[in-house]
Each structure stands twice: as structure tokens, then as C-alpha cells.
Protein backbone atom coordinates (compact mmCIF):
# COMPACT_ATOMS: atom_id res chain seq x y z
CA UNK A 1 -11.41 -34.06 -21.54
CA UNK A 2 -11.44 -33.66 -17.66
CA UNK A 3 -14.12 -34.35 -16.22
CA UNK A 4 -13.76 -31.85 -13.45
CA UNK A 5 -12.17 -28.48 -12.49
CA UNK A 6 -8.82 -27.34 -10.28
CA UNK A 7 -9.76 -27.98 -6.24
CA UNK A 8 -8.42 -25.11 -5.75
CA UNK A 9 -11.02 -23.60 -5.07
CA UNK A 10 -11.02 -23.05 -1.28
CA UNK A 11 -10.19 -20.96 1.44
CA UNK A 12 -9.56 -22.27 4.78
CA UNK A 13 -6.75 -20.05 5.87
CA UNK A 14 -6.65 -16.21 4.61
CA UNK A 15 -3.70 -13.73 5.52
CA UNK A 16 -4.61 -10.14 5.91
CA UNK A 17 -1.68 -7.99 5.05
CA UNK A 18 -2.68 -4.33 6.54
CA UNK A 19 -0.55 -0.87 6.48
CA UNK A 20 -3.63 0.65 7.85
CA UNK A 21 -4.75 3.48 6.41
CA UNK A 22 -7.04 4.12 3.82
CA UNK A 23 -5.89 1.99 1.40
CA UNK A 24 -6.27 -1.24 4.11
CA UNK A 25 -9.75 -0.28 5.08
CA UNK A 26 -11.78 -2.25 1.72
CA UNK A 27 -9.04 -5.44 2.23
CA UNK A 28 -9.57 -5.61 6.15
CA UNK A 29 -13.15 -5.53 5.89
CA UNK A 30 -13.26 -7.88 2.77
CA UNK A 31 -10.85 -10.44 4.69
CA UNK A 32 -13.23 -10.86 7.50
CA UNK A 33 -16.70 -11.20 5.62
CA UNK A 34 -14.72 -13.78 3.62
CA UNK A 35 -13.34 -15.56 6.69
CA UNK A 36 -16.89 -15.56 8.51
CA UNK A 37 -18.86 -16.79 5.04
CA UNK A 38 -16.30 -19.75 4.67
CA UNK A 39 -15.66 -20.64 8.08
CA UNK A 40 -12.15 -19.93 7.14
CA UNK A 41 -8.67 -18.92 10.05
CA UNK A 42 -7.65 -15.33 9.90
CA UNK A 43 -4.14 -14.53 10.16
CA UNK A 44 -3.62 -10.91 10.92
CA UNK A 45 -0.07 -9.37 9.63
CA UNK A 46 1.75 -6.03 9.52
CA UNK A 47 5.06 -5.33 8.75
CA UNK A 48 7.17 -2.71 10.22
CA UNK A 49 9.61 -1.16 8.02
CA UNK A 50 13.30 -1.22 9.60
CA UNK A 51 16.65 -2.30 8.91
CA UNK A 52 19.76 -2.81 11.53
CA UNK A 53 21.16 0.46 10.97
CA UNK A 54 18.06 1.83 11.54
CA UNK A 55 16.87 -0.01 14.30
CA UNK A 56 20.82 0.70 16.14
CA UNK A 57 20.15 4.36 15.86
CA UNK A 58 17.06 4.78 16.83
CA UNK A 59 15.94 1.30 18.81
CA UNK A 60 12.98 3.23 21.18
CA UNK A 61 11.00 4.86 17.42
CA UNK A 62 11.12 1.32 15.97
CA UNK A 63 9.58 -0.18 19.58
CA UNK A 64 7.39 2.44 19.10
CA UNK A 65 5.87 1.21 16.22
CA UNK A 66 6.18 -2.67 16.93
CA UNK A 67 3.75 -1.89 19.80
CA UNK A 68 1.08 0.63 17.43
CA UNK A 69 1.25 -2.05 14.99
CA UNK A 70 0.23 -4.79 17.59
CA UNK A 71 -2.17 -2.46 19.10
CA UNK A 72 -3.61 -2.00 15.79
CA UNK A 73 -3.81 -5.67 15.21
CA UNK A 74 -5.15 -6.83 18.14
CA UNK A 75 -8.19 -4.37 17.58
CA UNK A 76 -9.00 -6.13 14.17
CA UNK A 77 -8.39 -9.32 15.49
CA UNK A 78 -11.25 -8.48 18.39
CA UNK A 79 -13.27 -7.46 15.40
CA UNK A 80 -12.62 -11.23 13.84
CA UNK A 81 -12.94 -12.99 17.30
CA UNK A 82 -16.45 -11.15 18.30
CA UNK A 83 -17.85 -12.73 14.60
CA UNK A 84 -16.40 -16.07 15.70
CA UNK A 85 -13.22 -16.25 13.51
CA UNK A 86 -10.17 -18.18 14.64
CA UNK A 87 -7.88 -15.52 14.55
CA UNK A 88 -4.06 -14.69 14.99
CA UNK A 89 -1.32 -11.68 14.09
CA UNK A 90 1.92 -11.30 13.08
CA UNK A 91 4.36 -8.40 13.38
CA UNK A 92 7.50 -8.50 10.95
CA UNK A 93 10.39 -6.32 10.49
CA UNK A 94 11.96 -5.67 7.52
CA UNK A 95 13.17 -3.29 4.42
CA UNK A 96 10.67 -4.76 1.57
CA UNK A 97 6.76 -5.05 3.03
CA UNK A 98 6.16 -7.40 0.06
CA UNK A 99 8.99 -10.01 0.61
CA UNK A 100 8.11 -10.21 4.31
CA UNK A 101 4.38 -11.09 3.45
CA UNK A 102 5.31 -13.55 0.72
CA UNK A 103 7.97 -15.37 3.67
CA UNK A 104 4.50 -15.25 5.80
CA UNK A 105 1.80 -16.80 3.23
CA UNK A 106 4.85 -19.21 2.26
CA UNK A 107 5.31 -20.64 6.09
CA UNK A 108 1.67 -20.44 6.88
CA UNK A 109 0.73 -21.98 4.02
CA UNK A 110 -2.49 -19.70 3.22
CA UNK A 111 -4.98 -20.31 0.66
CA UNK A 112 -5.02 -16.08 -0.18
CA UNK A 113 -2.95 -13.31 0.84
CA UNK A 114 -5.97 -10.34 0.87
CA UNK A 115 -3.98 -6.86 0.21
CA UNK A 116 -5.14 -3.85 -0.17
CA UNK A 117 -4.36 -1.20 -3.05
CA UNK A 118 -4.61 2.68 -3.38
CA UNK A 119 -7.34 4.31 -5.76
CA UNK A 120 -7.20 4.17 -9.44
CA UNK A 121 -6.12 7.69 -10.80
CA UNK A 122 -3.85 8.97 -14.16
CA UNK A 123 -0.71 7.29 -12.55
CA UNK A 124 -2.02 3.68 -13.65
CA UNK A 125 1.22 2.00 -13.23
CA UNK A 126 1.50 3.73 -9.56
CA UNK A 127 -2.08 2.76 -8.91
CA UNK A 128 -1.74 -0.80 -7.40
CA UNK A 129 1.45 0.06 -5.24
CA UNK A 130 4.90 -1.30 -5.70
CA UNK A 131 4.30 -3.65 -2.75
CA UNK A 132 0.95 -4.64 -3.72
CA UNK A 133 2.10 -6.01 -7.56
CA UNK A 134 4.72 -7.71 -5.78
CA UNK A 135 3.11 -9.28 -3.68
CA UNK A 136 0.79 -10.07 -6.36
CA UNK A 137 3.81 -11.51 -8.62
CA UNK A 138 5.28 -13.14 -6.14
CA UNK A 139 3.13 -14.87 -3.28
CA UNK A 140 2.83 -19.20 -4.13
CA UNK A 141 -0.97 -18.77 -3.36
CA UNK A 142 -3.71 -16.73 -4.34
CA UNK A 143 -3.72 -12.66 -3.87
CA UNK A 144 -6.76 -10.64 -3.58
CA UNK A 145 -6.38 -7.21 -4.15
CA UNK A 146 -8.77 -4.97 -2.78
CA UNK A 147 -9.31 -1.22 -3.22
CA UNK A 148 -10.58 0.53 -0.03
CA UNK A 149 -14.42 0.67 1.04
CA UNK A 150 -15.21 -2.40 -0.78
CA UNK A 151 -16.90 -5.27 1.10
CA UNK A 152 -18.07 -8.82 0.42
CA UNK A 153 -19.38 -9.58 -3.52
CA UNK A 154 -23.03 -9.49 -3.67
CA UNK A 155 -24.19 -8.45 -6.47
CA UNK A 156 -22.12 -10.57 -9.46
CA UNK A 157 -18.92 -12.19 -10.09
CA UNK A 158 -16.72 -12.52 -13.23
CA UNK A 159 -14.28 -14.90 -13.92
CA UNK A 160 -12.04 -15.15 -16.95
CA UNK A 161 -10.97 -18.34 -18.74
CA UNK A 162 -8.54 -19.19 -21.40
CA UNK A 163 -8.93 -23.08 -21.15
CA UNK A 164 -5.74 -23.00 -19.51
CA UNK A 165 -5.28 -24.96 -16.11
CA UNK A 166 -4.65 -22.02 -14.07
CA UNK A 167 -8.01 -20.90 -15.28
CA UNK A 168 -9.52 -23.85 -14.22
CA UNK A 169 -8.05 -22.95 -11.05
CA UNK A 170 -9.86 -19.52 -11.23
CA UNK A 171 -13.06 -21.06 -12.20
CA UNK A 172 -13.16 -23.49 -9.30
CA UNK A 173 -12.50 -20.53 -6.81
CA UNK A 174 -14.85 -18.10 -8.53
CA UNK A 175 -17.12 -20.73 -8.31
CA UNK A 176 -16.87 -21.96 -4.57
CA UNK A 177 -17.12 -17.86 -4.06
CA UNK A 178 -20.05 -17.52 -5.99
CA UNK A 179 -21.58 -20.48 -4.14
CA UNK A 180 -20.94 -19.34 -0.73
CA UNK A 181 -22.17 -16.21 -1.38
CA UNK A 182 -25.04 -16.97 -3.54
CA UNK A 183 -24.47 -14.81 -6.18
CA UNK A 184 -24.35 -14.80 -9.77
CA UNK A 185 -21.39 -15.35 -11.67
CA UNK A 186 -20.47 -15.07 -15.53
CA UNK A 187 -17.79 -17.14 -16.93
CA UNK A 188 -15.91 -14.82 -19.74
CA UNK A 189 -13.50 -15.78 -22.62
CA UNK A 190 -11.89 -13.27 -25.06
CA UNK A 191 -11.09 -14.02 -28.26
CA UNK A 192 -8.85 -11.51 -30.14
CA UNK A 193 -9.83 -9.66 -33.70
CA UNK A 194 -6.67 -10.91 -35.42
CA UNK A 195 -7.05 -14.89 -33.90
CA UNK A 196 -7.52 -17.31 -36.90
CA UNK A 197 -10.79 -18.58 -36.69
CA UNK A 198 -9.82 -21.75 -34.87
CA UNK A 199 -8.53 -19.63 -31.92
CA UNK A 200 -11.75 -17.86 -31.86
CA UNK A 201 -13.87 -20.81 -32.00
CA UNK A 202 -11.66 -22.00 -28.64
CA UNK A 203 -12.66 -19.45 -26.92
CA UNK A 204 -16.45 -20.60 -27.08
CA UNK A 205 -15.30 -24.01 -26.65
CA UNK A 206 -13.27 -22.84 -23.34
CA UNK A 207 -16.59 -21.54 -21.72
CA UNK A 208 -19.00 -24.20 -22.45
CA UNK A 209 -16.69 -26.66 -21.10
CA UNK A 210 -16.39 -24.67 -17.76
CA UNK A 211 -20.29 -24.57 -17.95
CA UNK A 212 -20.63 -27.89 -18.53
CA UNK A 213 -18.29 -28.61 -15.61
CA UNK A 214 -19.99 -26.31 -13.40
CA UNK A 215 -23.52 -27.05 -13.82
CA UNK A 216 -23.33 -30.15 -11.56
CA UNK A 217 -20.81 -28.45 -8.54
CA UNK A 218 -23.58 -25.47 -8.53
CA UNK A 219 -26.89 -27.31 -8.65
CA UNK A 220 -29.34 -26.39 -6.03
CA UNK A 221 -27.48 -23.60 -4.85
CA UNK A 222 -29.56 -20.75 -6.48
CA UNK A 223 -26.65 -19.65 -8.30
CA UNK A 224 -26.93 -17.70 -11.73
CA UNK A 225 -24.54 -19.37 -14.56
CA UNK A 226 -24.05 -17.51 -17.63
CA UNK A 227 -20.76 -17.65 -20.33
CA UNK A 228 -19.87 -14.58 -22.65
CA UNK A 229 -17.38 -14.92 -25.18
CA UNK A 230 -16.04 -11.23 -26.46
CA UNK A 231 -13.68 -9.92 -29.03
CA UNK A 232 -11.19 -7.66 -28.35
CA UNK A 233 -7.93 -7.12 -26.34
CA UNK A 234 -8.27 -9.11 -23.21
CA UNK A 235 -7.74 -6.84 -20.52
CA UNK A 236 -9.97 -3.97 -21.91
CA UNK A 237 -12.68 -6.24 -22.13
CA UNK A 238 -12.81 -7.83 -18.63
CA UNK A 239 -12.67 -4.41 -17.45
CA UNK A 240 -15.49 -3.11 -19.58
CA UNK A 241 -17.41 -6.39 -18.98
CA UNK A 242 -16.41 -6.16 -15.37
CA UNK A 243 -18.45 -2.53 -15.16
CA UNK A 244 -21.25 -3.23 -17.18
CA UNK A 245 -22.86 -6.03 -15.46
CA UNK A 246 -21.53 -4.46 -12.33
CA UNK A 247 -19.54 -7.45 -11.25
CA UNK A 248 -18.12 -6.41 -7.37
CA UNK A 249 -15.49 -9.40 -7.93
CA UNK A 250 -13.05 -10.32 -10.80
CA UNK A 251 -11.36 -13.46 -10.88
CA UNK A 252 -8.29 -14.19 -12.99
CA UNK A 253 -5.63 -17.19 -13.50
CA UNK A 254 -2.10 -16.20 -12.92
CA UNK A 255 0.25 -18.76 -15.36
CA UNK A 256 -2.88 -18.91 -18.36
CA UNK A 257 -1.55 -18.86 -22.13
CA UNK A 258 -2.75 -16.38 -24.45
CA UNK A 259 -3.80 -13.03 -22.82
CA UNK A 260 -2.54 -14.23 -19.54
CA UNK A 261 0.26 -15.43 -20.16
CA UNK A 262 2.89 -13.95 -17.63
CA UNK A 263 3.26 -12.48 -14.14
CA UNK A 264 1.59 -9.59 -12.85
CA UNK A 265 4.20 -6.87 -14.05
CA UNK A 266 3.41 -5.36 -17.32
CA UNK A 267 0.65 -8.35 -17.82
CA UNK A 268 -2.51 -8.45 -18.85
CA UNK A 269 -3.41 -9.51 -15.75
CA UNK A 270 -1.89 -6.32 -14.11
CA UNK A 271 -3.98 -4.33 -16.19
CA UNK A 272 -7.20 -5.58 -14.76
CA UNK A 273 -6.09 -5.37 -11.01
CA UNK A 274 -4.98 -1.74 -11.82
CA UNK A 275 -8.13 -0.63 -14.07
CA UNK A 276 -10.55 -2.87 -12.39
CA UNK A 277 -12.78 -0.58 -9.88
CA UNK A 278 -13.58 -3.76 -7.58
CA UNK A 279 -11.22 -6.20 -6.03
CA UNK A 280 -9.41 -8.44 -7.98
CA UNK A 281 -8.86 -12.29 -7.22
CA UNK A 282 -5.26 -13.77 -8.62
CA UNK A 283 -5.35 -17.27 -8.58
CA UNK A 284 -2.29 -19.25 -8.09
């Protein structure tokens, strides 16, 4: 048995990926509480939506909004600067938002891409945004998702485990979050109905051993520990857990087995970004 978790559980570098707008109000706001609680770099980045034919036929509109989306940038990164964060922007150009921030995270080498995503509403599958579940699916590090007027988790934090290695991962960042912020955090496990008993009794086993592996990283830091193992299907249940104890953060695994088992699109995992009221952590 291992004797400790993933250490992946850090973030020194973040990468803000803004539209502005709304839906990039929760995320900016999010990235920079997270940056000034971990001490972490700030890269600021907005993409600009052209191609060549556009850009031949209309070169002055698409220097137009180069310089807005500097201008905007700059005035976050003031924001990050006046609370002490190292800080920088980028402005790309390009046809898909979502492959120029996954080139960005990929060069810069980030520790989490934080992203912003539109309201939750009858259109689940439209929900997250297009760019947003890419992103998601496709960055190499961990994604944040954020819906808007969110801010920094205070009040609880849920992560799920499968006993997988990428929810090790996801355990060691929940935990380093929870740490940090001081606040409580519940390590879940779901077992489904039709398991054989040997998969549900996994499940338990799953969560003690991240207890038992936590106990020592999160001694003397105040921090509530608690595991919960539930039946049912997996992403109904970390959403329903999610509002009932009024967790503000959910952490997930991206490459688990069993309930989260594949990429974002048409996952399990998707599910709880999309459904989940609070920001979502996708951990690489």
C-alpha cells in the first residue's frame, strides 16, 4: 500500500482564462484569492477571436479589440499586483478560445487553468460552454471551473475518490486547498446499488485509506476530516452531497476507473461540473 498520496497537490502558477463578462466575474475573482492564499504567479489570458480572412478584411476592428482586451487585462492584473501577486497577461488570436488556452497552460506549464462557466439552466449540456468542457477535456493540468459570483471556499470542501491514482491526485489537492484555507473537507466514495459486494466494500476501503493518509499531512492545521461512503449513481450523489453539506468546492480526478472513468464529454465527471452549483476542481 502507498504510504502517501499524489504531490500534486500544489499551485504555484495559475492561468486565468477571462472573456469578461458575466460568466468571468466568479473565475477572476476565485483566481486571485487562490493566487494570494498560496503565494502562487498569476498569468492573465484572453483570447481574441480572429482568423486571416478576417483579420485581412477588417485589420483596424480586430486592433480594436487586441487593445480592449489588454486594457481589460491590465486592470485585473493591477487588481493582482495591489494584493502582491506576481502577475502577467497574454493576448492570443485565434478561431477556437479553448485550443489557444490549452497551447498557453501547455507552454507555461501551469499547475490550473481557472475558467469560468455560464449559469446552470434546462440546457444542461449548453450549461458549461463548448469552450469551457474543452478546455476541461483537454488542458495537461488541472481546470477549475467556476460559475460567476463565486469566491474563495470557506465554508467546506468535497472531494471524490475511487482509489484510483488520479484520485489520489484529487485528494492531495483538495487537501493542500483545504489546508490553506482552513476549512473542512469530506472525502466521498460512491458505491453503486448493482456493485457485488466486494466493489462496495472498496469503496469504504478507498476512503479510510485516504484518511489514514491524510491524518498526518493535516495535523495541527485545524482542519475538519470526515469520509462518507454513499450508494447510488456517482454523479447524482456528489451533487446531492455537494448541496447538502453546502460544500463551496468540489474536487474530482480526471482518468479514475469506475464512475470516472473517461474525459469530461458525456462523463460522469461532466455531469458534476455542469449540475454542481459551486466551482468545480478537475484534477489532472
Amino acid at each position: 500500500m502507498a504510504t502517501r498520496l499524489s504531490p500534486v497537490g500544489r499551485l504555484q502558477r495559475l492561468l486565468l482564462a477571462t472573456g469578461g463578462g458575466e460568466s468571468s466575474a466568479g473565475a477572476g475573482a476565485l483566481a486571485l484569492d487562490l493566487a494570494a492564499a498560496h503565494g502562487a504567479e498569476l498569468l492573465l489570458m484572453r483570447v481574441v477571436l480572429t482568423n486571416p480572412e478576417y483579420e485581412s478584411m477588417a485589420p483596424e476592428r480586430v486592433e480594436a479589440e487586441t487593445a480592449a482586451a489588454r486594457e481589460d487585462l491590465e486592470a485585473l492584473a493591477g487588481q493582482a499586483r495591489g494584493r502582491g501577486i506576481p502577475c502577467g497577461t497574454r493576448v492570443r488570436h485565434g478561431v477556437d478560445p479553448y485550443v489557444a488556452v490549452v497551447q498557453e497552460a501547455d507552454e507555461s506549464r501551469v499547475d490550473c487553468v481557472v475558467v469560468g462557466r455560464r449559469r446552470r439552466g434546462p440546457l444542461a449540456r449548453l450549461v458549461m460552454g463548448d469552450s469551457t468542457a474543452r478546455i476541461v477535456g483537454h488542458a495537461p493540468c488541472s481546470v477549475l471551473a467556476v460559475p460567476p459570483e463565486v469566491r474563495e471556499p470557506r465554508r467546506h470542501i468535497l472531494v471524490a475518490t475511487d482509489g484510483s491514482r488520479a484520485a489520489d491526485a484529487a485528494c492531495a489537492m483538495a487537501a493542500e486547498l483545504a489546508r490553506v484555507g482552513g476549512v473542512p473537507l469530506t472525502v466521498l466514495s460512491v458505491a453503486r446499488p448493482e456493485d457485488p459486494d466486494a466493489e462496495r466494500a472498496a469503496a469504504g476501503e478507498a476512503v479510510q485509506r485516504v484518511l489514514d493518509l491524510l491524518k498526518p499531512e493535516l495535523a495541527g492545521s485545524g482542519v475538519t476530516l470526515e469520509g462518507m461512503v454513499e450508494q447510488g449513481r456517482p454523479e447524482t450523489v456528489i451533487v446531492e452531497t455537494a448541496q447538502r453539506r453546502g460544500a463551496d468546492l468540489v474536487v474530482v480526478g480526471s482518468h479514475g476507473h469506475g464512475g470516472l472513468e473517461r474525459l469530461l464529454m458525456g462523463s460522469v465527471a461532466e455531469r458534476v461540473v455542469t449540475h454542481t452549483p459551486c466551482p468545480v476542481m478537475v484534477v489532472k
